[in-house]
C-alpha atoms as a PDB file:
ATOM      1  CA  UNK A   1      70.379  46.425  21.932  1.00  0.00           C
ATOM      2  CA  UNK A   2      67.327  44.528  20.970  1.00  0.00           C
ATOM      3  CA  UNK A   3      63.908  45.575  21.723  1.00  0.00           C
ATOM      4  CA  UNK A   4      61.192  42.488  20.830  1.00  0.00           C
ATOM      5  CA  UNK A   5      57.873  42.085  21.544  1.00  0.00           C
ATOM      6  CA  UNK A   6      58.345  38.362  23.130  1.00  0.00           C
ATOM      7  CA  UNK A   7      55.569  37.085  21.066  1.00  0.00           C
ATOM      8  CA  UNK A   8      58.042  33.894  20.587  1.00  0.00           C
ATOM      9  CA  UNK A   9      59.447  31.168  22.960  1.00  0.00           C
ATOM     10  CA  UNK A  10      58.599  29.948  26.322  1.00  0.00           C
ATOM     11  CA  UNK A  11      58.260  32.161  29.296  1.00  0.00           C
ATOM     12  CA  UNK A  12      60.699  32.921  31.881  1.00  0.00           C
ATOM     13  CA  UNK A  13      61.191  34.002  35.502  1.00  0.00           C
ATOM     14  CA  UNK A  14      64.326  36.549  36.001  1.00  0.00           C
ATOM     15  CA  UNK A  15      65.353  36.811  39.463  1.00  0.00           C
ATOM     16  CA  UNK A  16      67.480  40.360  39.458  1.00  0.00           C
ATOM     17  CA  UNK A  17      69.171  41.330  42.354  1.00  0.00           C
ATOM     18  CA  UNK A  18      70.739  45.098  42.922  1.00  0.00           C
ATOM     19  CA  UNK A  19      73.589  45.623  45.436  1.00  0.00           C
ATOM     20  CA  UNK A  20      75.742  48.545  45.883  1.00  0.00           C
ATOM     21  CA  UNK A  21      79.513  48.548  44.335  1.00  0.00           C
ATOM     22  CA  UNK A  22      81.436  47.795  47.744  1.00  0.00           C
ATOM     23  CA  UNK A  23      83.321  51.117  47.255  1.00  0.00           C
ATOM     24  CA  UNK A  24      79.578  52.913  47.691  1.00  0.00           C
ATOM     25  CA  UNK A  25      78.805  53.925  51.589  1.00  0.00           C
ATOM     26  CA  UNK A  26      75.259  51.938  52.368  1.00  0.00           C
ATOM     27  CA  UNK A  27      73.827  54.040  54.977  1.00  0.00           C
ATOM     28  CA  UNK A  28      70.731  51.930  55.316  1.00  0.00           C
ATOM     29  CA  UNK A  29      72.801  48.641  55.638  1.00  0.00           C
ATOM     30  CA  UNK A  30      74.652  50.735  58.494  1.00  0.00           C
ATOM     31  CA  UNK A  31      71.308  51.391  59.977  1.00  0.00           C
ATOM     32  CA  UNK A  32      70.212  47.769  59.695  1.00  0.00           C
ATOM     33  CA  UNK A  33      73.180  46.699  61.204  1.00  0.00           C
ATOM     34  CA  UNK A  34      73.225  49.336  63.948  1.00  0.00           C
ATOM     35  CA  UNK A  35      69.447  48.109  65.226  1.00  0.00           C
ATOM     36  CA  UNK A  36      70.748  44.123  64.709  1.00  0.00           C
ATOM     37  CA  UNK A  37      73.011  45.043  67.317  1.00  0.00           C
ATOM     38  CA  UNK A  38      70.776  47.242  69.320  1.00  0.00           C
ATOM     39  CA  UNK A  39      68.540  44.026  68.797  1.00  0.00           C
ATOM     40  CA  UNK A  40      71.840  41.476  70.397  1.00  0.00           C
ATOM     41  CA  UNK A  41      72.954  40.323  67.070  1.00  0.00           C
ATOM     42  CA  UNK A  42      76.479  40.958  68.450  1.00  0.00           C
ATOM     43  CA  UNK A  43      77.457  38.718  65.742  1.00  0.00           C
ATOM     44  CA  UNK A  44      76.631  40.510  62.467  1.00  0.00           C
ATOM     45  CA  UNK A  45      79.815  42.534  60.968  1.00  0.00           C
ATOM     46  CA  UNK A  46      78.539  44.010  57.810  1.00  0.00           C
ATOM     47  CA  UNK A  47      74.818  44.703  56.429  1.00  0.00           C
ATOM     48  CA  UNK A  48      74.770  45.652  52.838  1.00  0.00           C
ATOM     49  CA  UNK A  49      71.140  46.497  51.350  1.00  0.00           C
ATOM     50  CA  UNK A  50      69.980  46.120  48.047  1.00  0.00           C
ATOM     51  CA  UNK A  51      67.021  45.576  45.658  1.00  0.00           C
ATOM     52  CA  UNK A  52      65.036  42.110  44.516  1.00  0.00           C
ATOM     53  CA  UNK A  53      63.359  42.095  41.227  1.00  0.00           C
ATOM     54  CA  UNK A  54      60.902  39.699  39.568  1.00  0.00           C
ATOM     55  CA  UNK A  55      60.783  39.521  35.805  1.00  0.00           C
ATOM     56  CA  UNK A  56      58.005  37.520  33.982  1.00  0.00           C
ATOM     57  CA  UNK A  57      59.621  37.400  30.471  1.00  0.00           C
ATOM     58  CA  UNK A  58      59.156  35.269  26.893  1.00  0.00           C
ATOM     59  CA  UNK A  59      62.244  33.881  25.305  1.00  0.00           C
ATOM     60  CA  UNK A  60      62.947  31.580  22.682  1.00  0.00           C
ATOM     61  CA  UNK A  61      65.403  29.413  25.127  1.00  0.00           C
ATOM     62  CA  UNK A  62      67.036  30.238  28.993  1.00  0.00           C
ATOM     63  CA  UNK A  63      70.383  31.768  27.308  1.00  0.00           C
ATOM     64  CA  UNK A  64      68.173  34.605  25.603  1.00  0.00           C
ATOM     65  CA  UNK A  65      66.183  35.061  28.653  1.00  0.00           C
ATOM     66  CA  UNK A  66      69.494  35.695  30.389  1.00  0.00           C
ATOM     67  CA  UNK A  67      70.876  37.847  27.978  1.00  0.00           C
ATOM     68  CA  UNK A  68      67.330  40.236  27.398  1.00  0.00           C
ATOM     69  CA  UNK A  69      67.472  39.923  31.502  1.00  0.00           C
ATOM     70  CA  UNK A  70      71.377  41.463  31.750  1.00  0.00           C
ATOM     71  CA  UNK A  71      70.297  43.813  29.174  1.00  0.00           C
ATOM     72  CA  UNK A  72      67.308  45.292  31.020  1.00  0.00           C
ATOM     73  CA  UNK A  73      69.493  45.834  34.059  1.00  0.00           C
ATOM     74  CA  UNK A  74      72.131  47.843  32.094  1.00  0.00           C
ATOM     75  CA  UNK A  75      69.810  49.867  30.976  1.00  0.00           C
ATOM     76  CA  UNK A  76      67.224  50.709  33.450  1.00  0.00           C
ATOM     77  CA  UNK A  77      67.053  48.052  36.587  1.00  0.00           C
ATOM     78  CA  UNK A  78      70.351  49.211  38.282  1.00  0.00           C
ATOM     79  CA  UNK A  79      72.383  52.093  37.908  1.00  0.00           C
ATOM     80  CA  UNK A  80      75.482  50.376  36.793  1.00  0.00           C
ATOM     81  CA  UNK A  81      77.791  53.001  38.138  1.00  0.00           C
ATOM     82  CA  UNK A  82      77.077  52.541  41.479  1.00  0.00           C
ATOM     83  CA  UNK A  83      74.904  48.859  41.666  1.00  0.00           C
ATOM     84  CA  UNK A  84      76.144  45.506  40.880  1.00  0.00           C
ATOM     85  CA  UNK A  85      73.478  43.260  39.219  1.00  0.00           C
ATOM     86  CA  UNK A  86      73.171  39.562  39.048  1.00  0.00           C
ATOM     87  CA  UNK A  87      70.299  37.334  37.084  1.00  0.00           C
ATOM     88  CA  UNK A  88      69.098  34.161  37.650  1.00  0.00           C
ATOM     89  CA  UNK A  89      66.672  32.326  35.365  1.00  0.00           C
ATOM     90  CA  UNK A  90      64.227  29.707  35.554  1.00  0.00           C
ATOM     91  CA  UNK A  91      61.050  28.765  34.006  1.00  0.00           C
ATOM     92  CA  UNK A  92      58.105  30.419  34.902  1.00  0.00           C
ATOM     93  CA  UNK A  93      55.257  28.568  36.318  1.00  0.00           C
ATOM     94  CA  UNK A  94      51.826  29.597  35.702  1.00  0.00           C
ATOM     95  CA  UNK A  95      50.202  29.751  38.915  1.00  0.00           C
END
């Protein structure tokens, strides 16, 4: 574990999305998929919901960025024991 201050490196954009472990019930995805159908989306089988995070971050290169990205979802993004997490980095723009 390594805490930094990101003074150093260029800045990065972590796209972190949180699902539920397929072995946890998703009662909202139920309920999602319950009013689809309600809706006539006879066609969706499965709903599962989940979380979409945004992290503006500074990194000396893209594999650190990943790495500080993974870390922060261990340890406080997801709750690992019943969330998957996945990270996807790209260079931040400055708008």
């Amino acid at each position: 574990m390594s805490v930094t201050n990101g003074a150093d490196g260029a800045t990065w954009l972590a796209h972190v999305y949180v699902t539920l472990k397929t072995v946890v019930n998703d009662p909202q995805g139920l309920a999602i998929a319950d009013g689809l159908h309600t809706m006539g989306y006879a066609g969706v089988e499965d709903v599962r919901a989940g979380k979409y995070l945004q992290v503006r971050l500074s990194a000396p290169s893209a594999e650190e960025a990943q790495r500080l990205a993974e870390e922060m979802s261990d340890r406080l993004l997801a709750n690992t024991v019943i969330e998957n997490y996945r990270c996807v980095i790209e260079p931040a723009h400055m708008a």
